[in-house]
PDB file of N, CA and C in Angstrom:
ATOM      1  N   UNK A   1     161.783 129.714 -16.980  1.00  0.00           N
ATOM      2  CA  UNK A   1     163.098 129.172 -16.687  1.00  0.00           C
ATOM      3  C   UNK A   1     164.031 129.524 -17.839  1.00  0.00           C
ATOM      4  N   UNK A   2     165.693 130.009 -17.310  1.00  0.00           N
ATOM      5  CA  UNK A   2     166.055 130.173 -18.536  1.00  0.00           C
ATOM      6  C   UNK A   2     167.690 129.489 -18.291  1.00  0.00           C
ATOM      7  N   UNK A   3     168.207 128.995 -19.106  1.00  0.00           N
ATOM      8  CA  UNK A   3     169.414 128.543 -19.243  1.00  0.00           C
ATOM      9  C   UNK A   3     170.062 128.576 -19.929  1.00  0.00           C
ATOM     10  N   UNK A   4     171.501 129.264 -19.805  1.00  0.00           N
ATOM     11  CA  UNK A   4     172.351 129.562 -20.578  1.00  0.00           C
ATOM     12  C   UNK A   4     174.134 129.066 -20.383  1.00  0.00           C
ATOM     13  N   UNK A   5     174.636 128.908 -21.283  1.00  0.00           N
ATOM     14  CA  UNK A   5     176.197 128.201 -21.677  1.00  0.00           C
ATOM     15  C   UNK A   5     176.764 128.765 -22.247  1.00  0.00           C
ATOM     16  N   UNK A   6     177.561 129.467 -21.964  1.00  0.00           N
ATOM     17  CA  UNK A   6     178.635 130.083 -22.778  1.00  0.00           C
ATOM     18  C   UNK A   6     180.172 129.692 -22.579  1.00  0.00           C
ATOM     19  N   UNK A   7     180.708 128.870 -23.417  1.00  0.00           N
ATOM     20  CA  UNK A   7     182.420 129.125 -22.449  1.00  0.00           C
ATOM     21  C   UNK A   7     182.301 127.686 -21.783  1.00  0.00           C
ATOM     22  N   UNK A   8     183.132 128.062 -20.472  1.00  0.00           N
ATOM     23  CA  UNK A   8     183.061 127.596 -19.631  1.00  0.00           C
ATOM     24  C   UNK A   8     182.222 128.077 -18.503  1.00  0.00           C
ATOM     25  N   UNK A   9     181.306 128.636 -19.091  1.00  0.00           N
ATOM     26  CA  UNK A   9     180.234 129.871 -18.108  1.00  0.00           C
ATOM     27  C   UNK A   9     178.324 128.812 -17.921  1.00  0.00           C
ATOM     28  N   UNK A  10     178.128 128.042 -17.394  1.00  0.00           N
ATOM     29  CA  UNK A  10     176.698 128.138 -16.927  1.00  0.00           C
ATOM     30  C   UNK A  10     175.787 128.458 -16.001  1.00  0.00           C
ATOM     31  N   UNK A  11     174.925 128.852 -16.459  1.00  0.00           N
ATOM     32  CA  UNK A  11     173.782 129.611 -15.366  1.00  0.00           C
ATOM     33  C   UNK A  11     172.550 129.170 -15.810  1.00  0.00           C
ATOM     34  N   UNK A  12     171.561 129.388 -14.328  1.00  0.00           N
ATOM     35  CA  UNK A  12     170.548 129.097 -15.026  1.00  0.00           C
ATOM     36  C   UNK A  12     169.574 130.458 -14.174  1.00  0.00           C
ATOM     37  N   UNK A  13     168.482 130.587 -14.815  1.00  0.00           N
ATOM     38  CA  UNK A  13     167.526 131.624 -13.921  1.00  0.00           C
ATOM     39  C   UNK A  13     166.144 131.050 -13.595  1.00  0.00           C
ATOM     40  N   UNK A  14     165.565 130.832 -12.173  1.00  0.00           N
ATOM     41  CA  UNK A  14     164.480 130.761 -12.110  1.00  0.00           C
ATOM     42  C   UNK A  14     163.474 132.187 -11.994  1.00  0.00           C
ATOM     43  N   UNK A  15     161.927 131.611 -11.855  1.00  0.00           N
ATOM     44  CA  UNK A  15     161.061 132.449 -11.308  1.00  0.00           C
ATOM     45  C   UNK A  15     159.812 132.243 -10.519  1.00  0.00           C
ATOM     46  N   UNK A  16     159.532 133.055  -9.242  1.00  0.00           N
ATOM     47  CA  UNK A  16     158.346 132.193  -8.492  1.00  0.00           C
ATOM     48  C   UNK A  16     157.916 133.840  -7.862  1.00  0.00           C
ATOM     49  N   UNK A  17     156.492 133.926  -8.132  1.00  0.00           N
ATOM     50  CA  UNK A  17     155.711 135.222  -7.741  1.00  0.00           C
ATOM     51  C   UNK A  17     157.076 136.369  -7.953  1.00  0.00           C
ATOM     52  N   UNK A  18     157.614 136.895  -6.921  1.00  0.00           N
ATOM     53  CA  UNK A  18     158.581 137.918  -7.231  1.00  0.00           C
ATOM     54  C   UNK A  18     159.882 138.083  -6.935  1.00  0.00           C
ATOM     55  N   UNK A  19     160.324 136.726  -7.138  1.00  0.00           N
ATOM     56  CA  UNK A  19     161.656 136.034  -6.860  1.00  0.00           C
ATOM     57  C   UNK A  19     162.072 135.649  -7.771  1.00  0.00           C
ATOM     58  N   UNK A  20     163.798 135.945  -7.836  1.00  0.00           N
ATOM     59  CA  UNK A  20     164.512 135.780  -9.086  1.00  0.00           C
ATOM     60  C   UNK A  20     165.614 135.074  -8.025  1.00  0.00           C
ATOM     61  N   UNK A  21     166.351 134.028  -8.712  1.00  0.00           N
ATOM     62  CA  UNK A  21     167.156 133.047  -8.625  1.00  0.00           C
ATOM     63  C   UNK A  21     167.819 133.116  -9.955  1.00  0.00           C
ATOM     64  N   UNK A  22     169.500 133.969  -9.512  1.00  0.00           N
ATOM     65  CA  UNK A  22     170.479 133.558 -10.528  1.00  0.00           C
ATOM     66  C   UNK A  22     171.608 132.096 -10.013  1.00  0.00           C
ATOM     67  N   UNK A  23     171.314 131.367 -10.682  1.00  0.00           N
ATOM     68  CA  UNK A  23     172.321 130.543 -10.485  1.00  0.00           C
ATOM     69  C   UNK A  23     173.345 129.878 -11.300  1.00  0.00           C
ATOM     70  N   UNK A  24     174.836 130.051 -10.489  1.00  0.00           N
ATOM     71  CA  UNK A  24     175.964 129.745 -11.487  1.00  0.00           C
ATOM     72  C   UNK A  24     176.854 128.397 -11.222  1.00  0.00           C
ATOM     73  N   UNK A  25     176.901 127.948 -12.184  1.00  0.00           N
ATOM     74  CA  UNK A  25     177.220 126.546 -11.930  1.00  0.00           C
ATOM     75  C   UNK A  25     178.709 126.202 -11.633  1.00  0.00           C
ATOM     76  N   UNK A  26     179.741 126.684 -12.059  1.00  0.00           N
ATOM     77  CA  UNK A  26     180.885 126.749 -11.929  1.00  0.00           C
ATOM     78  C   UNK A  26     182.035 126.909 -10.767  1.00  0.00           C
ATOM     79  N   UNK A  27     180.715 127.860  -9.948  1.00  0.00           N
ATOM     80  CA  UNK A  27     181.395 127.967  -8.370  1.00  0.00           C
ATOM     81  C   UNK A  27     180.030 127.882  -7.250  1.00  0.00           C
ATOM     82  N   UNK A  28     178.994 127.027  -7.729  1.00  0.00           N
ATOM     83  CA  UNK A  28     177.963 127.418  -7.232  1.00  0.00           C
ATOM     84  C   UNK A  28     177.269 128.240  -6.352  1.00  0.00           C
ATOM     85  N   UNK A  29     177.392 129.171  -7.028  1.00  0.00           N
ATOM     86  CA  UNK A  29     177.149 130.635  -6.577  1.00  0.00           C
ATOM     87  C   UNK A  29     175.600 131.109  -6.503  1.00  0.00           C
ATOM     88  N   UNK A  30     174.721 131.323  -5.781  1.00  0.00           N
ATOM     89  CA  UNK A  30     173.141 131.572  -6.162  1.00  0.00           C
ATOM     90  C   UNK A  30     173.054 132.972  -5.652  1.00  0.00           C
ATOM     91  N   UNK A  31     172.235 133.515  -5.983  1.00  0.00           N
ATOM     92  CA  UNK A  31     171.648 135.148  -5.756  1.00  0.00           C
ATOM     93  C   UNK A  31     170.292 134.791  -5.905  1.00  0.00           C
ATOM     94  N   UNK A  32     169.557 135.557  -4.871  1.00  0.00           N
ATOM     95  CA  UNK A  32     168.293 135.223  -4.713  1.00  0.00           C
ATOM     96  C   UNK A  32     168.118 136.930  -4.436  1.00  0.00           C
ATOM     97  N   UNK A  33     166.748 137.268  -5.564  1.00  0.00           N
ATOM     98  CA  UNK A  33     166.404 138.728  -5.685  1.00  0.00           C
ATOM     99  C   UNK A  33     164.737 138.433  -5.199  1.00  0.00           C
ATOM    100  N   UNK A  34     164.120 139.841  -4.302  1.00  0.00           N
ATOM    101  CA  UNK A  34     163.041 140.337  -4.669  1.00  0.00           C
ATOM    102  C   UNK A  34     162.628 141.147  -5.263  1.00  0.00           C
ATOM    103  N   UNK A  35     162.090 140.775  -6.571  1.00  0.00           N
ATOM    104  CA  UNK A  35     161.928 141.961  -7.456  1.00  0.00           C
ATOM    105  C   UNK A  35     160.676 143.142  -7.348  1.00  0.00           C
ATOM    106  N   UNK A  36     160.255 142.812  -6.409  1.00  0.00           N
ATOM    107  CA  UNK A  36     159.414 143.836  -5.739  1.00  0.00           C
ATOM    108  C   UNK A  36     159.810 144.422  -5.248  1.00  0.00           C
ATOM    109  N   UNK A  37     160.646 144.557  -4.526  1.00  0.00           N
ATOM    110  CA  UNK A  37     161.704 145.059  -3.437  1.00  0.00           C
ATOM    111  C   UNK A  37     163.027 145.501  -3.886  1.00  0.00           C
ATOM    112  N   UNK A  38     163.341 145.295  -4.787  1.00  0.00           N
ATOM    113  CA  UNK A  38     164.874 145.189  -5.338  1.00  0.00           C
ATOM    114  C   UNK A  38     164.797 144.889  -6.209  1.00  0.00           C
ATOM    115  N   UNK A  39     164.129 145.794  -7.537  1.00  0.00           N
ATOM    116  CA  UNK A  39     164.510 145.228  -8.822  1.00  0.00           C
ATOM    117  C   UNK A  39     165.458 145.604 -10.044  1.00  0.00           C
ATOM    118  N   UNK A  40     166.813 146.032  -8.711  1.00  0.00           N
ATOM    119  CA  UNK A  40     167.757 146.589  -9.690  1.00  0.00           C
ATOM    120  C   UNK A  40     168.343 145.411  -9.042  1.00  0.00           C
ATOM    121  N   UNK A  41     168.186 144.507  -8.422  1.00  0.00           N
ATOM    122  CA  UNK A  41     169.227 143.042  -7.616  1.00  0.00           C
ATOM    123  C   UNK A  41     170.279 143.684  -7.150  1.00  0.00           C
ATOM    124  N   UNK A  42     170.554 144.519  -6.235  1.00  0.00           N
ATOM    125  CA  UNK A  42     171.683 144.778  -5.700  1.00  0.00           C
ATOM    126  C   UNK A  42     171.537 144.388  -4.024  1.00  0.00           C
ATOM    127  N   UNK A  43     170.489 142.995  -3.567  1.00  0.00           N
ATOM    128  CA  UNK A  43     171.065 142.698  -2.361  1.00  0.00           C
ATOM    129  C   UNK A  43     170.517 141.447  -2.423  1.00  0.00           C
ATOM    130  N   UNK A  44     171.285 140.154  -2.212  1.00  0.00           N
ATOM    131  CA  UNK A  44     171.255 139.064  -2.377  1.00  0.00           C
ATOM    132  C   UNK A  44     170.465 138.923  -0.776  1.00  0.00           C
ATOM    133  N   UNK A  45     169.409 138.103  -1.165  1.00  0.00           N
ATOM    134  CA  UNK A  45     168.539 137.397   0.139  1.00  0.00           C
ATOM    135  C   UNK A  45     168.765 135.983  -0.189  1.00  0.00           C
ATOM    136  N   UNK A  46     169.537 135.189  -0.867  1.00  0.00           N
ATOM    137  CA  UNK A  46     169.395 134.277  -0.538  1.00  0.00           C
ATOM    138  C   UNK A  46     169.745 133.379   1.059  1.00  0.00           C
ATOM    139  N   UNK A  47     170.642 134.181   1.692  1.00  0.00           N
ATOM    140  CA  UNK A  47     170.600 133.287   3.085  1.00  0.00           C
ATOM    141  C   UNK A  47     169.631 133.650   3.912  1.00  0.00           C
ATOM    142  N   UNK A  48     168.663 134.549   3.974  1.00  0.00           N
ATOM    143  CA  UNK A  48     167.816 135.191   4.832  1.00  0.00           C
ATOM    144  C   UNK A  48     166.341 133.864   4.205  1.00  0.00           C
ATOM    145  N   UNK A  49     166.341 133.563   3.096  1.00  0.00           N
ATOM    146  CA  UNK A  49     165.367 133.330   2.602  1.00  0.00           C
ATOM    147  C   UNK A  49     165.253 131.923   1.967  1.00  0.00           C
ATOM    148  N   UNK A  50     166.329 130.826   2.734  1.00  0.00           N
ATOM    149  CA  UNK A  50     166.289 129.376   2.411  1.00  0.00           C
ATOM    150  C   UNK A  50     164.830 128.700   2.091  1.00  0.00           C
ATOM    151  N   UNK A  51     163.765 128.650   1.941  1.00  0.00           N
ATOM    152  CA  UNK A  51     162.721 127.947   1.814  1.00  0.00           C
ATOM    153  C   UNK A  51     162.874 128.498   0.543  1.00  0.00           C
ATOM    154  N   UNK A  52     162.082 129.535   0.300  1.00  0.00           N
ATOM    155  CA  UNK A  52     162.540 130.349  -1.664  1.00  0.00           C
ATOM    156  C   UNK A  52     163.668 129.589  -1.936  1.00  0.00           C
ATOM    157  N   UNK A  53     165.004 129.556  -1.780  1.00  0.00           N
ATOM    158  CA  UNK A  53     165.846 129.250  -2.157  1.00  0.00           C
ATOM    159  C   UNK A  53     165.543 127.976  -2.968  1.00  0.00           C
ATOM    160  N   UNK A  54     165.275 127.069  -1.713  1.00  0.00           N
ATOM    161  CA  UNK A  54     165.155 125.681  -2.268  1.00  0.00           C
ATOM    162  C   UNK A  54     163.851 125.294  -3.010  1.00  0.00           C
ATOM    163  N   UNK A  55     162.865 126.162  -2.920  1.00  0.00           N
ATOM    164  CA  UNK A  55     161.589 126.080  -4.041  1.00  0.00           C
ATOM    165  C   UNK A  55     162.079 126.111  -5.585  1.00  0.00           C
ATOM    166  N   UNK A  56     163.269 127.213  -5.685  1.00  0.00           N
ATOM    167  CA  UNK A  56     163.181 127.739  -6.881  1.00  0.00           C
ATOM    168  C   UNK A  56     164.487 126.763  -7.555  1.00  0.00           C
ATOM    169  N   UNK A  57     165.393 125.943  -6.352  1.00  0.00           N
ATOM    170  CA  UNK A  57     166.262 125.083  -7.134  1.00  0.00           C
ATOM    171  C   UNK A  57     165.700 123.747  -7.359  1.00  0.00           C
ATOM    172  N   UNK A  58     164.700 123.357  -6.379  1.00  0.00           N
ATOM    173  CA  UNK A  58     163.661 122.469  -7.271  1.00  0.00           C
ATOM    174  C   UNK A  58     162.690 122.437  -8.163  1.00  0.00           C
ATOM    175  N   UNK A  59     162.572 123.702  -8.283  1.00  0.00           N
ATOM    176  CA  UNK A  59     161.737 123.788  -9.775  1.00  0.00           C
ATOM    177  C   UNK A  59     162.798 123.573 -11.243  1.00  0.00           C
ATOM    178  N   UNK A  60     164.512 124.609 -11.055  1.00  0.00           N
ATOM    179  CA  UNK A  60     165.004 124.229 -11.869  1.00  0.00           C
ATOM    180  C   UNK A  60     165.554 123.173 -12.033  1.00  0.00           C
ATOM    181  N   UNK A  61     165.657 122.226 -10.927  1.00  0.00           N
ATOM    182  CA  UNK A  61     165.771 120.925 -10.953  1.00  0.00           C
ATOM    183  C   UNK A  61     164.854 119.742 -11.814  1.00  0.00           C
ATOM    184  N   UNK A  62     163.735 120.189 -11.932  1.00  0.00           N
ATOM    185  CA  UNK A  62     162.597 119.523 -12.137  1.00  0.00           C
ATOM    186  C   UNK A  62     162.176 119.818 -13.582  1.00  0.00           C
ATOM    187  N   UNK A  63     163.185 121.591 -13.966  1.00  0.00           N
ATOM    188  CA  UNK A  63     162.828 121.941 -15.340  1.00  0.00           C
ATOM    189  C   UNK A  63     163.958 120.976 -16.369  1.00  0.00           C
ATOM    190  N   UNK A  64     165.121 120.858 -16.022  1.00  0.00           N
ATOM    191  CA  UNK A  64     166.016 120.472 -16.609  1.00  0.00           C
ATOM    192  C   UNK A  64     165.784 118.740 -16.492  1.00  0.00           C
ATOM    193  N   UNK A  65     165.589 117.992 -15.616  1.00  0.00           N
ATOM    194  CA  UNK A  65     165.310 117.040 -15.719  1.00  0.00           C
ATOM    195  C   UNK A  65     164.031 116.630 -16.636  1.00  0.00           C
ATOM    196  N   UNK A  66     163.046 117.280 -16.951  1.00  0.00           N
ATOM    197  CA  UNK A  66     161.788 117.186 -17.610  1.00  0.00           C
ATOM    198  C   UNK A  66     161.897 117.610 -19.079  1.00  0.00           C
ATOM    199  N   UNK A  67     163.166 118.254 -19.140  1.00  0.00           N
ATOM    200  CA  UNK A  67     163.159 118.382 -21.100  1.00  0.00           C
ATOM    201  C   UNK A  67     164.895 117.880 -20.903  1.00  0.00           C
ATOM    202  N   UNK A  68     165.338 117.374 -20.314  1.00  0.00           N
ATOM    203  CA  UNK A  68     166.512 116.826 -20.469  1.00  0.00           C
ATOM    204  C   UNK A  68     167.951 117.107 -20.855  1.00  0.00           C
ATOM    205  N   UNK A  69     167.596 118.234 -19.856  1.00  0.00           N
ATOM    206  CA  UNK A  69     169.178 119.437 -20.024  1.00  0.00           C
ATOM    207  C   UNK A  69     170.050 118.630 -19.475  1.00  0.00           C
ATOM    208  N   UNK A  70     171.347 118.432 -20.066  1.00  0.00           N
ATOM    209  CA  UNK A  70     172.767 118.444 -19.159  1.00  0.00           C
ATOM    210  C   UNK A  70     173.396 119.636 -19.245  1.00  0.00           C
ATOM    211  N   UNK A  71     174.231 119.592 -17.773  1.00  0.00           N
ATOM    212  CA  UNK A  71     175.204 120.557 -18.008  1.00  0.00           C
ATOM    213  C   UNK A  71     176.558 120.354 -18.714  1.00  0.00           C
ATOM    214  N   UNK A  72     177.246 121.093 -18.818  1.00  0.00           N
ATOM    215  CA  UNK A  72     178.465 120.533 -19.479  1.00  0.00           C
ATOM    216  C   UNK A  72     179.276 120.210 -18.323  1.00  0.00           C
ATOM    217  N   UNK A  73     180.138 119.330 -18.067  1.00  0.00           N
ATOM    218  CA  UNK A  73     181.282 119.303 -16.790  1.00  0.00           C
ATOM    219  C   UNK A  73     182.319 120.023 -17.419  1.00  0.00           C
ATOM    220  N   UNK A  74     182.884 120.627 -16.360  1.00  0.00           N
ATOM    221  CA  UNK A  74     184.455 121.478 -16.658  1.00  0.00           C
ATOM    222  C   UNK A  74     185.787 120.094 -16.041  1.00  0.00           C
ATOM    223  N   UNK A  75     186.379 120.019 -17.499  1.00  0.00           N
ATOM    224  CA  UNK A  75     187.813 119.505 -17.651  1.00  0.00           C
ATOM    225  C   UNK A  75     188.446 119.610 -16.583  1.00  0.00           C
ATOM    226  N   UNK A  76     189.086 119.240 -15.538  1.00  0.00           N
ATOM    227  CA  UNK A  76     190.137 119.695 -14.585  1.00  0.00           C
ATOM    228  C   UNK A  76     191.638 119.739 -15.361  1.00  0.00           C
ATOM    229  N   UNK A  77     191.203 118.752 -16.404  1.00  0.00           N
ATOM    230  CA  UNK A  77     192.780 118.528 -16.850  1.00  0.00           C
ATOM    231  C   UNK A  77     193.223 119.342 -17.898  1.00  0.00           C
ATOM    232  N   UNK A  78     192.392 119.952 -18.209  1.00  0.00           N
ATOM    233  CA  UNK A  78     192.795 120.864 -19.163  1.00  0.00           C
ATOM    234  C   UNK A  78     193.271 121.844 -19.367  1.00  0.00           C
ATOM    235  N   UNK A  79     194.566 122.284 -19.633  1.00  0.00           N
ATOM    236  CA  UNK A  79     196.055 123.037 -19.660  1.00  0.00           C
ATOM    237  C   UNK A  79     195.867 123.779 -21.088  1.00  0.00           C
ATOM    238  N   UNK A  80     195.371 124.821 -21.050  1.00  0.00           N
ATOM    239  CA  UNK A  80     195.485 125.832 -22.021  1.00  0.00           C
ATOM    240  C   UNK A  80     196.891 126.213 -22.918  1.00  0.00           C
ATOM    241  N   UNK A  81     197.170 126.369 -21.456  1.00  0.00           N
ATOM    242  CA  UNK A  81     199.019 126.972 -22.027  1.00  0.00           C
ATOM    243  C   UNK A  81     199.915 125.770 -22.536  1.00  0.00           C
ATOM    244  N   UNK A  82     199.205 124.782 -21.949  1.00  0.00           N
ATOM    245  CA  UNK A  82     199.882 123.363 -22.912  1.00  0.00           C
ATOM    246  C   UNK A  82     199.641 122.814 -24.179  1.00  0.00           C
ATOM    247  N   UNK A  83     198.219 123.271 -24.855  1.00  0.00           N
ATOM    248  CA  UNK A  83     197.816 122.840 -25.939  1.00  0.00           C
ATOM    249  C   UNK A  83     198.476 124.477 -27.126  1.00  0.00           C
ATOM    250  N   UNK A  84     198.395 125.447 -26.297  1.00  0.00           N
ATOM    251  CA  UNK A  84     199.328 126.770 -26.942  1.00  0.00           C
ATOM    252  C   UNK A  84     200.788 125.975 -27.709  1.00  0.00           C
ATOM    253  N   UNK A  85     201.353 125.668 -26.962  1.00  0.00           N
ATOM    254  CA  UNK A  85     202.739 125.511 -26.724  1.00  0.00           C
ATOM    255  C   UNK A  85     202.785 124.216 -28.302  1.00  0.00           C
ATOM    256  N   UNK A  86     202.282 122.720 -28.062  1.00  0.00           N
ATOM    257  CA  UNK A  86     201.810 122.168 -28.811  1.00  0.00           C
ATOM    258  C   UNK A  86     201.470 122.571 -30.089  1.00  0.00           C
ATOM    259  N   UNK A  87     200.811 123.552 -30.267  1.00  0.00           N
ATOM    260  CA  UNK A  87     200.229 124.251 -31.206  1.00  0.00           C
ATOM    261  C   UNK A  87     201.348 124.748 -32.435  1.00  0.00           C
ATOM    262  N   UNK A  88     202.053 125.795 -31.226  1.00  0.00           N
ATOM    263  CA  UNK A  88     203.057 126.635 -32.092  1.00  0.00           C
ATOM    264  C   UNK A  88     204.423 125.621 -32.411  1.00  0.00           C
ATOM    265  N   UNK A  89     204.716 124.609 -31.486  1.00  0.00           N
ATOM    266  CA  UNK A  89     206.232 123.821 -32.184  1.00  0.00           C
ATOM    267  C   UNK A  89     205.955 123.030 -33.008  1.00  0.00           C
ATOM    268  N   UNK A  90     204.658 122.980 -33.420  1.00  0.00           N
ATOM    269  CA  UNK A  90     204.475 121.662 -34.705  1.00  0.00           C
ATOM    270  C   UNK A  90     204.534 122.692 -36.192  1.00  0.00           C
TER     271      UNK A  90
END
């Protein structure tokens, strides 16, 4: 299992026999690879292949809950160009 944060960027990756699960948290976006079959990932099976799907988001479900990952939540309120602005008239 691997999980990563960057930014406002999280993902996490599972693995089960020859299935790869990228998943992105931000727009919850999943890609589901056979890497037997496709191990350059250029064709998403995840809708063909819902049972995998949901194996591999309950495992990372089960990984993050068991060593006690949070994710970070994304701000809605948070105005970039407003804290800019702030910034430069003080």
């Amino acid at each position: 299992m691997l999980f990563e944060s960057k930014g406002n960027a999280s993902w996490s990756v599972g693995f089960k026999t020859h299935y790869k699960l990228i998943k992105y948290y931000e727009d919850n976006s999943e890609y589901l690879f056979d890497m037997d079959q496709d191990p350059q990932e250029l064709n998403n099976i995840a809708e063909s292949n819902k049972q995998i799907l949901e194996e591999l988001n309950r495992d990372i479900d089960s990984y993050f809950e068991t060593h006690d990952i949070q994710l970070h939540t994304l701000n809605t309120d948070y105005d970039a160009t407003r804290i800019r602005v702030e910034i430069i008239l003080k």
